[in-house]
Structures are given as C-alpha cells and as structure tokens.
N, C-alpha and C. Protein backbone atom coordinates (compact mmCIF):
# COMPACT_ATOMS: atom_id res chain seq x y z
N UNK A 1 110.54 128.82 373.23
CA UNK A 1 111.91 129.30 373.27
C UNK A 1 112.26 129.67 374.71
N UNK A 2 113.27 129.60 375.47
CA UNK A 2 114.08 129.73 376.22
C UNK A 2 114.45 130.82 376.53
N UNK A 3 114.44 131.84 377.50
CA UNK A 3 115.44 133.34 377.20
C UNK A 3 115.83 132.99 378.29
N UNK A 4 117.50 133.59 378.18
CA UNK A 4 118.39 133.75 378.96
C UNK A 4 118.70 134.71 380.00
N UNK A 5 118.40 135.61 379.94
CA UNK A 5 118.91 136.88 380.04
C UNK A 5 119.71 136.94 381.43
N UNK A 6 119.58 137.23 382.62
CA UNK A 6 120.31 137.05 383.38
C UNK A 6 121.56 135.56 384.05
N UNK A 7 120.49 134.50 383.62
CA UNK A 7 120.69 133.24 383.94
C UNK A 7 121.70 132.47 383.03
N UNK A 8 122.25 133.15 381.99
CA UNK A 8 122.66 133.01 381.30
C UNK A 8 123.75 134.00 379.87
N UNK A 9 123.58 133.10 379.24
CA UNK A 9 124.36 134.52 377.85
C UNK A 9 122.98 135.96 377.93
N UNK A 10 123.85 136.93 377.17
CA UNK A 10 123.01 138.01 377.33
C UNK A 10 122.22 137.58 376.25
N UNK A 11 121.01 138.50 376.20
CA UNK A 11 119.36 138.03 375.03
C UNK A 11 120.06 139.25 374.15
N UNK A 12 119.78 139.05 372.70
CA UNK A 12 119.97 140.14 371.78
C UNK A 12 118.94 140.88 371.47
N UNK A 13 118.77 141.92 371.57
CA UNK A 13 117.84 142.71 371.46
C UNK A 13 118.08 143.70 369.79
N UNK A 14 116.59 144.21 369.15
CA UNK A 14 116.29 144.79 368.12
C UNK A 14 115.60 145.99 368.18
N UNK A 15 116.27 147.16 368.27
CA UNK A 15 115.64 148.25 367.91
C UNK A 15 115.19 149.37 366.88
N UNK A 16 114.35 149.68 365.81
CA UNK A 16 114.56 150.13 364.93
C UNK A 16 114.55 151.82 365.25
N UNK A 17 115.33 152.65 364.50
CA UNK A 17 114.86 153.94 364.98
C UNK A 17 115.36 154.46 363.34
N UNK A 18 115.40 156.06 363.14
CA UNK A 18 116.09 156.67 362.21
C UNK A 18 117.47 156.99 362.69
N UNK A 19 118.30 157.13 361.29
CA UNK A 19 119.33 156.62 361.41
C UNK A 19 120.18 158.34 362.31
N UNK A 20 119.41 159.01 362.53
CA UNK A 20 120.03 160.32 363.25
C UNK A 20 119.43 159.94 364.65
N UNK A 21 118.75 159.28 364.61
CA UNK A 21 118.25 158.96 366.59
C UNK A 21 119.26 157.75 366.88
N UNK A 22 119.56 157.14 365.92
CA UNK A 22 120.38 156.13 366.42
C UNK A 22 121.45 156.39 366.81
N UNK A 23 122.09 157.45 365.83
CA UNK A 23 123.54 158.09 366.65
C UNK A 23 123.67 159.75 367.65
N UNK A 24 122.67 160.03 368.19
CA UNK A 24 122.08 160.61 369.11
C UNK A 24 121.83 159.38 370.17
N UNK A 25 121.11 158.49 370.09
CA UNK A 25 121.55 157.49 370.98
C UNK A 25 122.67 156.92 371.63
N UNK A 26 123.73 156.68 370.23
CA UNK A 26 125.25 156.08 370.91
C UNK A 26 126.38 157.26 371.57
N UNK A 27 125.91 158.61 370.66
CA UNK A 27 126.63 159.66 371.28
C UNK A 27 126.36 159.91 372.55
N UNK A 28 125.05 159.61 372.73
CA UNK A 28 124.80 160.13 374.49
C UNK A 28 124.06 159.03 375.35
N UNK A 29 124.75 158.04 375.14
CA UNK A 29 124.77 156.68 376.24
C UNK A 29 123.05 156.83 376.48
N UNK A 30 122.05 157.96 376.14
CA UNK A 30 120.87 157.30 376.49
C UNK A 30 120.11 157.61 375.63
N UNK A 31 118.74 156.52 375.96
CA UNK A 31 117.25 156.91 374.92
C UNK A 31 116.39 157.00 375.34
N UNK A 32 115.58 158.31 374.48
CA UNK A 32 115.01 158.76 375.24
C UNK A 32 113.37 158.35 374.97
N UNK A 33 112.65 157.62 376.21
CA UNK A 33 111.56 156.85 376.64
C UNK A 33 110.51 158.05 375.73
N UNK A 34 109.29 157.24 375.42
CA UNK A 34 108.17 157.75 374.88
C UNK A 34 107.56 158.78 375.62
N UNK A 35 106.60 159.64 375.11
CA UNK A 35 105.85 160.70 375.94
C UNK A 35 104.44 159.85 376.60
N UNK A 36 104.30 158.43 376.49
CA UNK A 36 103.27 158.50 377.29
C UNK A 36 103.52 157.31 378.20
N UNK A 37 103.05 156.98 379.36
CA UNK A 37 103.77 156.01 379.93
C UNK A 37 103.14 154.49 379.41
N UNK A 38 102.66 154.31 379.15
CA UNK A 38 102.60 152.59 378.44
C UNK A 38 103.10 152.48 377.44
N UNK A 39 104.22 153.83 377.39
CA UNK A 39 105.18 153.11 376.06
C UNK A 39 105.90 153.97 376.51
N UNK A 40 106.62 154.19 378.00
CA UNK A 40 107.59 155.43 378.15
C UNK A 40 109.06 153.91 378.18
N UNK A 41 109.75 153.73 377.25
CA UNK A 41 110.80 153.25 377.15
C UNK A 41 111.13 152.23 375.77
N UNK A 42 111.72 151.18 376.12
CA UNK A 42 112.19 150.76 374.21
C UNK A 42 111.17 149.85 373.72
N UNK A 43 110.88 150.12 372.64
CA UNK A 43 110.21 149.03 372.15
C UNK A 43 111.23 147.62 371.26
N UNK A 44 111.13 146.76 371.39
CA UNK A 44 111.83 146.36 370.66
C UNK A 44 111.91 145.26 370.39
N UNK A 45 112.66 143.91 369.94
CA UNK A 45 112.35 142.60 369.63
C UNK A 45 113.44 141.42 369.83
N UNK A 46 113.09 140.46 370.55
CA UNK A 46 114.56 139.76 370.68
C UNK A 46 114.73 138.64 369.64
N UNK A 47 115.88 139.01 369.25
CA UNK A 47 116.68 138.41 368.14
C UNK A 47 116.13 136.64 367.98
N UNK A 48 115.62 136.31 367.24
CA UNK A 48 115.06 134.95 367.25
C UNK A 48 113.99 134.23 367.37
N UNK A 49 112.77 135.38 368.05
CA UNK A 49 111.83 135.05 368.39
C UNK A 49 110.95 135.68 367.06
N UNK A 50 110.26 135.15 366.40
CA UNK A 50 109.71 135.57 365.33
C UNK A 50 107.89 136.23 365.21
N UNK A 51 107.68 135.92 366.43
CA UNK A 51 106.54 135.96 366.90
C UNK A 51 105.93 137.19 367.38
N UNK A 52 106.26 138.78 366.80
CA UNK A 52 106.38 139.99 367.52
C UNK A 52 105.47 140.23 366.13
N UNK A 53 104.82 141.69 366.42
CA UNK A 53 104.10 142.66 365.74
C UNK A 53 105.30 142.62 364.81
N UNK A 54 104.72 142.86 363.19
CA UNK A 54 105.94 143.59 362.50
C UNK A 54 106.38 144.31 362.52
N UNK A 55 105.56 145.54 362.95
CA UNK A 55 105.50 147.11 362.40
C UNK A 55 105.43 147.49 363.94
N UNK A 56 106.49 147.82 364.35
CA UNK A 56 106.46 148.68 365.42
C UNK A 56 107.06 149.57 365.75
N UNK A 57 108.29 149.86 364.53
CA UNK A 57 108.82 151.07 364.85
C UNK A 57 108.15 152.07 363.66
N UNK A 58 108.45 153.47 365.22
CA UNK A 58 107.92 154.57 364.72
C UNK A 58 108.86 155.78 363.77
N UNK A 59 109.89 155.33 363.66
CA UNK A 59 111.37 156.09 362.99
C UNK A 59 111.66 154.66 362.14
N UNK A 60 112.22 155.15 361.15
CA UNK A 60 112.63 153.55 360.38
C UNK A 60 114.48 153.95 359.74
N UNK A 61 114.89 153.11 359.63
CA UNK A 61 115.99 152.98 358.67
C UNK A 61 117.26 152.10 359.51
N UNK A 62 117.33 152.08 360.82
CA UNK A 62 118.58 151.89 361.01
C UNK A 62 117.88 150.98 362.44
N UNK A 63 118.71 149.78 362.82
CA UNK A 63 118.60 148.62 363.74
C UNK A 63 119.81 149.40 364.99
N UNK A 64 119.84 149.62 365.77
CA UNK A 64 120.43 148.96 366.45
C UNK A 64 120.16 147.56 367.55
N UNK A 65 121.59 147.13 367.85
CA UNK A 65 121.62 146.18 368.49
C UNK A 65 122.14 146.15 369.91
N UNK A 66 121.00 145.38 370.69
CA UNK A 66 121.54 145.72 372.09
C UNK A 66 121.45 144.27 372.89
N UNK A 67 122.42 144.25 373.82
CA UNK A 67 122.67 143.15 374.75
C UNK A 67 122.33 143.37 375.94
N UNK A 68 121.28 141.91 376.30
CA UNK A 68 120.63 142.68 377.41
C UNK A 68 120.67 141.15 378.44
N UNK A 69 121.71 141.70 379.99
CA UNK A 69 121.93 140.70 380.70
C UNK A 69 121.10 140.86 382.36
N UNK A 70 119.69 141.50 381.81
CA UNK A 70 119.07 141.22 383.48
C UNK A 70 118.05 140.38 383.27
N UNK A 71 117.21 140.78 384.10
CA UNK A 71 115.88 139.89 384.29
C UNK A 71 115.29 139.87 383.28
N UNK A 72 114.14 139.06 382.76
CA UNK A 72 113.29 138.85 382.02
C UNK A 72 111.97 138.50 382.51
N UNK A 73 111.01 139.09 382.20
CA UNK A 73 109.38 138.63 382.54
C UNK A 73 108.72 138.06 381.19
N UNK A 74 107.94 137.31 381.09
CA UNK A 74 107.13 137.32 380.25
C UNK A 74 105.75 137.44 380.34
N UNK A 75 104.74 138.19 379.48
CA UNK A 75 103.93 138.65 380.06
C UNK A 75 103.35 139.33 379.18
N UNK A 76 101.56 139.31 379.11
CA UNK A 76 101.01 139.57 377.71
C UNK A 76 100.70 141.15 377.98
N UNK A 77 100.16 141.41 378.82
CA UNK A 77 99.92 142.81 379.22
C UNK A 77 100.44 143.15 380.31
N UNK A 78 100.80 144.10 380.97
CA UNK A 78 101.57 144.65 382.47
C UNK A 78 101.13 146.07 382.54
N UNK A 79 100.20 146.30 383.82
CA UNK A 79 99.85 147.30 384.38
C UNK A 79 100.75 148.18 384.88
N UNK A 80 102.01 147.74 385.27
CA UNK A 80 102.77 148.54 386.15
C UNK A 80 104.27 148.04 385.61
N UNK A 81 105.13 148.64 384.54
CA UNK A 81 106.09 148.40 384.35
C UNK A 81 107.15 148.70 385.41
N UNK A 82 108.69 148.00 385.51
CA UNK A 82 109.29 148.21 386.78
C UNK A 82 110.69 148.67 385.69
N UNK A 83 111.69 149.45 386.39
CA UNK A 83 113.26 149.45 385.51
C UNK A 83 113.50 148.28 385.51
N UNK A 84 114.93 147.69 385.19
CA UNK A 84 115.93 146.77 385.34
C UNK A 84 115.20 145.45 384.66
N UNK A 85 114.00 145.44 384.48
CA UNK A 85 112.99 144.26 383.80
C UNK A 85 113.10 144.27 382.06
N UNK A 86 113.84 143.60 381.39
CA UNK A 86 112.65 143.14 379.83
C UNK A 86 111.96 142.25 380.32
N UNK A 87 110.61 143.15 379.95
CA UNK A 87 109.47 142.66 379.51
C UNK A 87 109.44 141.68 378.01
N UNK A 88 109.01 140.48 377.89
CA UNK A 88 108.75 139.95 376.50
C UNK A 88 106.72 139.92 376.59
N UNK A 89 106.38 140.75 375.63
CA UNK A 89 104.82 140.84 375.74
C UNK A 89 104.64 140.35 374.97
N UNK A 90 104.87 139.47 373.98
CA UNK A 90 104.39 138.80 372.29
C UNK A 90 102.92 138.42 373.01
N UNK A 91 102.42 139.01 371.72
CA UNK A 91 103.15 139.71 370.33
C UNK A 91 103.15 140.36 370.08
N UNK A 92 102.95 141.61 371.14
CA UNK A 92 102.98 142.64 371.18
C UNK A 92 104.70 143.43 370.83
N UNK A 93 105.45 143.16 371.38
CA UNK A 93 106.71 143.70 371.54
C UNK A 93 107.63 142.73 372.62
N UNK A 94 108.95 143.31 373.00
CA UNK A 94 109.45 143.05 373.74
C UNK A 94 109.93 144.68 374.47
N UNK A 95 110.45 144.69 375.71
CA UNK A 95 110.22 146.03 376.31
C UNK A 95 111.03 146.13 377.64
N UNK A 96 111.83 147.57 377.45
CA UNK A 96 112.73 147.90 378.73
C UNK A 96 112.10 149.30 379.23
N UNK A 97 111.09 149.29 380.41
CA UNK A 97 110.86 150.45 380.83
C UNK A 97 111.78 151.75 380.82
N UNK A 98 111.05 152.61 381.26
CA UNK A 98 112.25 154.35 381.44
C UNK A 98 112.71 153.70 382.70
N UNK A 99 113.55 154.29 382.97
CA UNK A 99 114.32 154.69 384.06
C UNK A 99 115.42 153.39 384.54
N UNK A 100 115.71 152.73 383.51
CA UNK A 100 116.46 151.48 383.79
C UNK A 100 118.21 152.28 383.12
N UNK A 101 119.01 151.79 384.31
CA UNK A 101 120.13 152.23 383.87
C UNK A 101 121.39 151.15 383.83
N UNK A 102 120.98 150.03 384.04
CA UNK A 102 121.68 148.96 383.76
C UNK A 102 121.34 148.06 382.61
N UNK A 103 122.48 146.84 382.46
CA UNK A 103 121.02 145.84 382.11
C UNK A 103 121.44 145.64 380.42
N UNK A 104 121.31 147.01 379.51
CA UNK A 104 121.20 147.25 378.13
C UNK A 104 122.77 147.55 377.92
N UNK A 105 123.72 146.75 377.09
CA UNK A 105 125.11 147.59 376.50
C UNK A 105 124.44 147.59 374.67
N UNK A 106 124.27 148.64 373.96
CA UNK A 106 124.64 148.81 372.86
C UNK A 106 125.98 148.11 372.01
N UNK A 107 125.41 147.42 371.24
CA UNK A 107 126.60 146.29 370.48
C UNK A 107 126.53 146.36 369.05
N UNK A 108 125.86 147.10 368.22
CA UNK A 108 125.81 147.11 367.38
C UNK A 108 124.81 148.01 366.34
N UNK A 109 125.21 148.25 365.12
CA UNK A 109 124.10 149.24 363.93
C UNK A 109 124.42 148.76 362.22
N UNK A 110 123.25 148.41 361.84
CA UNK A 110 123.28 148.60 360.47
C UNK A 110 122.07 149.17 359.96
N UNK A 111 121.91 148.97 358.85
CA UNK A 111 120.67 150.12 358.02
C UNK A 111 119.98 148.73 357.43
N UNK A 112 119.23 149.55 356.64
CA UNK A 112 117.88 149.37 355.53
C UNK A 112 118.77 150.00 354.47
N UNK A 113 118.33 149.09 353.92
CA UNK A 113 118.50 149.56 352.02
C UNK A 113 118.21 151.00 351.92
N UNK A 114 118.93 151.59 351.37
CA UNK A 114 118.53 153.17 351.20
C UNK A 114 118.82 153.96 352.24
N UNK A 115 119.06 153.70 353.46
CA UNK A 115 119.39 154.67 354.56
C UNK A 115 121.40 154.34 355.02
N UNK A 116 121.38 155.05 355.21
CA UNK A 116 122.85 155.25 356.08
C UNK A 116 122.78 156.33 356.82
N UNK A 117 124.07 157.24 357.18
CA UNK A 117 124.33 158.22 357.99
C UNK A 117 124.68 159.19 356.71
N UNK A 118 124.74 159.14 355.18
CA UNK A 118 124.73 160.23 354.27
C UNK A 118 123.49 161.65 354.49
N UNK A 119 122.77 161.39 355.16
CA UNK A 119 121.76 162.40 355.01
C UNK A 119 122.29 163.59 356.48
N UNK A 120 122.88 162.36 357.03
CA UNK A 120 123.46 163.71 358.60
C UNK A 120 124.52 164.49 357.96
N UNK A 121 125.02 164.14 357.10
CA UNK A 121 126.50 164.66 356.38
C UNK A 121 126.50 166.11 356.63
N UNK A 122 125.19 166.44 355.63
CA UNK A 122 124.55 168.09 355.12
C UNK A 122 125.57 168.39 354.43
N UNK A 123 125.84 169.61 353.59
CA UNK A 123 126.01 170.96 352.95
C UNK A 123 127.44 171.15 353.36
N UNK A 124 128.39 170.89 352.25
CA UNK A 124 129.64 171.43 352.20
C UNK A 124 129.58 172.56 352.71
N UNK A 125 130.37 173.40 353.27
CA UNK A 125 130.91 174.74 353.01
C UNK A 125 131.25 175.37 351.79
N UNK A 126 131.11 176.40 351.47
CA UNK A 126 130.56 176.97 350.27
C UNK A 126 132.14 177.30 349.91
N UNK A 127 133.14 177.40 350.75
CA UNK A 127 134.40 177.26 350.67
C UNK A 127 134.91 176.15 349.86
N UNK A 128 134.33 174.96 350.03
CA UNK A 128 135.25 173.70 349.65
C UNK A 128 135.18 173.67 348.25
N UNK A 129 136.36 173.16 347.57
CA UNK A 129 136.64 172.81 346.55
C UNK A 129 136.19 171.50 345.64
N UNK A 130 136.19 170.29 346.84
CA UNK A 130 135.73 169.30 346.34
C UNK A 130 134.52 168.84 347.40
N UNK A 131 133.60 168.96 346.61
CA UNK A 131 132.57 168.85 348.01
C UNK A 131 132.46 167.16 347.80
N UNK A 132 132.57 166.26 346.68
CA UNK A 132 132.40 164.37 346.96
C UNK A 132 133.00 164.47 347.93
N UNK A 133 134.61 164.53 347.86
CA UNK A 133 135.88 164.03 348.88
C UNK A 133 135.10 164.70 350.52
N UNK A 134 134.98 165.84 350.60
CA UNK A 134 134.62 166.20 351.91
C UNK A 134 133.11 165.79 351.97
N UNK A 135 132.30 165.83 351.68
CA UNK A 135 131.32 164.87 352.37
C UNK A 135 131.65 163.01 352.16
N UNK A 136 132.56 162.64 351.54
CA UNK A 136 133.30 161.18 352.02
C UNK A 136 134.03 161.34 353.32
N UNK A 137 134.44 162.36 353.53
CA UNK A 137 135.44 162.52 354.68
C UNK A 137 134.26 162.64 356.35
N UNK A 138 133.26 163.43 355.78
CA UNK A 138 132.36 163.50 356.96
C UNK A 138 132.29 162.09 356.92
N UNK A 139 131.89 161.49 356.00
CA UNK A 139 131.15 160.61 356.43
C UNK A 139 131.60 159.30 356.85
N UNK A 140 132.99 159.23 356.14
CA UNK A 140 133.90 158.86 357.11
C UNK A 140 134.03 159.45 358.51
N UNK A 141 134.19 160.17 359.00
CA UNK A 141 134.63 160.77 360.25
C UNK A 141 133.01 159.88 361.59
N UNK A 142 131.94 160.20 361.18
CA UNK A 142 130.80 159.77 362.21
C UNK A 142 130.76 157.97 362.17
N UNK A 143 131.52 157.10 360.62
CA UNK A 143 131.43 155.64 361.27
C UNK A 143 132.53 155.39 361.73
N UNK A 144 133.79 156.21 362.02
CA UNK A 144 134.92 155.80 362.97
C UNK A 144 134.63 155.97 364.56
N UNK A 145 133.77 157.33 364.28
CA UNK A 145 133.25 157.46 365.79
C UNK A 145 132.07 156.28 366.29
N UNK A 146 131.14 156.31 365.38
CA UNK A 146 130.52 154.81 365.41
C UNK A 146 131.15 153.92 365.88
N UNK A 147 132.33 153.47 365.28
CA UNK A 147 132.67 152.40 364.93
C UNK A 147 133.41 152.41 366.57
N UNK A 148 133.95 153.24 367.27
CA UNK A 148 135.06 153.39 368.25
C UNK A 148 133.74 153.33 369.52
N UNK A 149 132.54 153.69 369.50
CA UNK A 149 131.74 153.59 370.48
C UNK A 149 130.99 151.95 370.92
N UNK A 150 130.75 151.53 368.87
CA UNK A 150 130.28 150.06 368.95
C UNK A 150 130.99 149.56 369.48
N UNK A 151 132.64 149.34 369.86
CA UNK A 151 133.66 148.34 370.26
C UNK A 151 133.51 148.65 371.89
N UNK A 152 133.02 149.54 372.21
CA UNK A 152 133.20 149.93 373.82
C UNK A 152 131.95 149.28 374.82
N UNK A 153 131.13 148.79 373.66
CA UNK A 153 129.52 148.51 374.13
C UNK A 153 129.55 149.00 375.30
N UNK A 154 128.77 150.45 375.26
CA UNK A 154 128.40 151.11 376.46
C UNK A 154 127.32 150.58 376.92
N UNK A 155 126.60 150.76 378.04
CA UNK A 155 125.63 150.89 378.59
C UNK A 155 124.28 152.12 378.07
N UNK A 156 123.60 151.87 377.89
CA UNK A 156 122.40 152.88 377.65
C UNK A 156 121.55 152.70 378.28
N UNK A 157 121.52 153.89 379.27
CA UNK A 157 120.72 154.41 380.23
C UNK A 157 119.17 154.79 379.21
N UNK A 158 117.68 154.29 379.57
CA UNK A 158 116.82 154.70 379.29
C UNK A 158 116.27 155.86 380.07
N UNK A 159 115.58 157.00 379.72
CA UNK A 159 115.63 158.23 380.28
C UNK A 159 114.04 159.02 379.84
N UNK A 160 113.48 159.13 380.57
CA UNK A 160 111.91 160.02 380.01
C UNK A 160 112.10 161.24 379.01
N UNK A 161 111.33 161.71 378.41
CA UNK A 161 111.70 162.99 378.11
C UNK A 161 111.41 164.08 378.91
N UNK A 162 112.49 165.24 379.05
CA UNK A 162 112.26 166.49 380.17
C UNK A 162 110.42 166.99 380.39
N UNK A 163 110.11 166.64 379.33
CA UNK A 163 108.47 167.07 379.63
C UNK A 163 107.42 166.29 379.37
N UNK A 164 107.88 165.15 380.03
CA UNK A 164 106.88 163.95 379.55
C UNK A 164 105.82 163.95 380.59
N UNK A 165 104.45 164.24 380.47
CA UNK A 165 103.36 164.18 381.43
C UNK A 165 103.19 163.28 382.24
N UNK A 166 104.28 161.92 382.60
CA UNK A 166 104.32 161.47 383.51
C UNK A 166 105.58 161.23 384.57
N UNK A 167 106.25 162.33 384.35
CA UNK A 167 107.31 162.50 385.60
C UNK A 167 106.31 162.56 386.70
N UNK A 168 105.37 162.71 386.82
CA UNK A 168 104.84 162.68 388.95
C UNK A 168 104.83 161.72 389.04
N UNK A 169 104.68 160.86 388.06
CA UNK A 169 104.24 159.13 388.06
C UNK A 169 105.65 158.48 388.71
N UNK A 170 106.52 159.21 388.16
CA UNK A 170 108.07 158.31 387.73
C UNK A 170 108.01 158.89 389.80
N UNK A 171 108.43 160.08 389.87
CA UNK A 171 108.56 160.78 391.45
C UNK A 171 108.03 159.88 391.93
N UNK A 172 106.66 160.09 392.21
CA UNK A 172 105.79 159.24 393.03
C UNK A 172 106.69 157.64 393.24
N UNK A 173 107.00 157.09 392.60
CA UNK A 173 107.24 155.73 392.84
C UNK A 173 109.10 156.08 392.85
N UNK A 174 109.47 157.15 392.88
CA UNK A 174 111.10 157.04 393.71
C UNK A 174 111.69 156.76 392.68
N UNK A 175 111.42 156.99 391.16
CA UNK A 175 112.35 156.54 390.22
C UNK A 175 113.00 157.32 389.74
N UNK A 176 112.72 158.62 389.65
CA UNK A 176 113.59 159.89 389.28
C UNK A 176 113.96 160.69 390.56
C-alpha cells in the first residue's frame, strides 16, 4: 500500500479511546501522550491498512477520526521518535509522537455498540421534573457541541502529561 500523507491527500487515521477522553480531547484541541516515552503519544491505525495489532487500545468505546497531512516514516522499530512524523510500525501500530503540534486535524467520532456519550450525562437535579426529557436535552446539548467542533476539524496538538518522567528527555532535545 501506498501512503500519502504529505505528498498527497491526507492518510486517515484511527484512534480508539473512551468515550469521555474522546470529548476531553475535542474540547481541548489536545491529547494527552502516554506516561512512558516509547509510547509518549497516539497510538493508532491508518484507515485501510489491515495489517496492525488488534488490540491496542487501552480505553475502548469510541473511534475517533483524524486527518493526518505530514510526513510519514515507515519503520518496524524506532529508537528515537521525532514530532511532526507518523510513524507506520506494522504491526505494531501506527504512531504520532508527543510534542507534535501540526500535522493531525480531528474529523470525526463514532462509538461501539453499547457506548455513546449517555454515561457523561450523570444525575438530574433532584429539582427536575422530568428527568428522560432533561437528560435527552444534555445529551443533546454535548453532540451539537460535538457536532459544531467535528465541522471545524481542529488541529490536535499532542502534549505529555504534566508529570510524565520523561519531560528532561523532551527539554534535553528542545521540545518543550
């Protein structure tokens, strides 16, 4: 197979997460990279290539979808991940280091059977009268906002976490 990614149309990318990290993701334009660094950023799979680990996400229920128009490496193992690079490692994964802030626009979300955004809803107010209609209304209210962020395909900045044991790593090499 062929990937495009800069040279061409953008590559579609597959991320699985739970369906409350996913919109913690689109609400705040970033995601946030693993705690250890040979997996500090996305794991994920490009759309078509069938040839990836199955099981690689660690949160399950909800896909998003991301468009991704930079470079591409391919490459079975990599000692030294760089930003602005997908990595394709099959069959291991496919992979956007931390600290890349271009590159990725968010384009899209659907679920797994059994999951949606009903579980972020929570607990009427003990006030309400009709608690169906108002948790329809929440739950209406987070896929309009969804829905108004998917059309904007932002950019998502990948980002370490504040106490990830390898910020000297990230310093050291001028990336944070």
């Amino acid at each position: 197979m062929h990937l495009q990614g800069n040279t061409g149309s953008p590559l579609v990318l597959i991320h699985e997460t739970s369906p409350d990290i996913a919109l913690s993701i689109l609400r705040g334009r970033k995601f946030i990279a693993g705690p250890i660094l040979g997996d500090a950023g996305i794991n994920c799979y490009i759309e078509g290539v069938d040839s990836y680990h199955p099981d690689q996400a660690a949160s399950k229920g909800a896909f998003l979808t991301f468009e991704w128009s930079g470079p591409v490496e391919a490459s079975r193992s990599i000692s030294r991940h760089e930003p602005e690079v997908l990595y394709d490692e099959r069959p291991h994964r496919a992979f956007v280091f931390t600290c890349t802030k271009k590159h990725l626009r968010v384009t899209g979300l659907s679920f797994r059977e059994g999951h949606s955004f009903d579980g972020l809803v929570g607990q009427a107010p003990w006030y309400v009268l009709n608690k169906p209609r108002w948790a329809e209304q929440a739950h209406a209210q987070i896929q309009t906002e969804v829905d108004r962020i998917l059309r904007e395909k932002p950019v998502i900045s990948v980002v370490p976490p504040p106490d990830a044991p390898y910020l000297f790593i990230l310093r050291e090499r001028n990336l944070i």
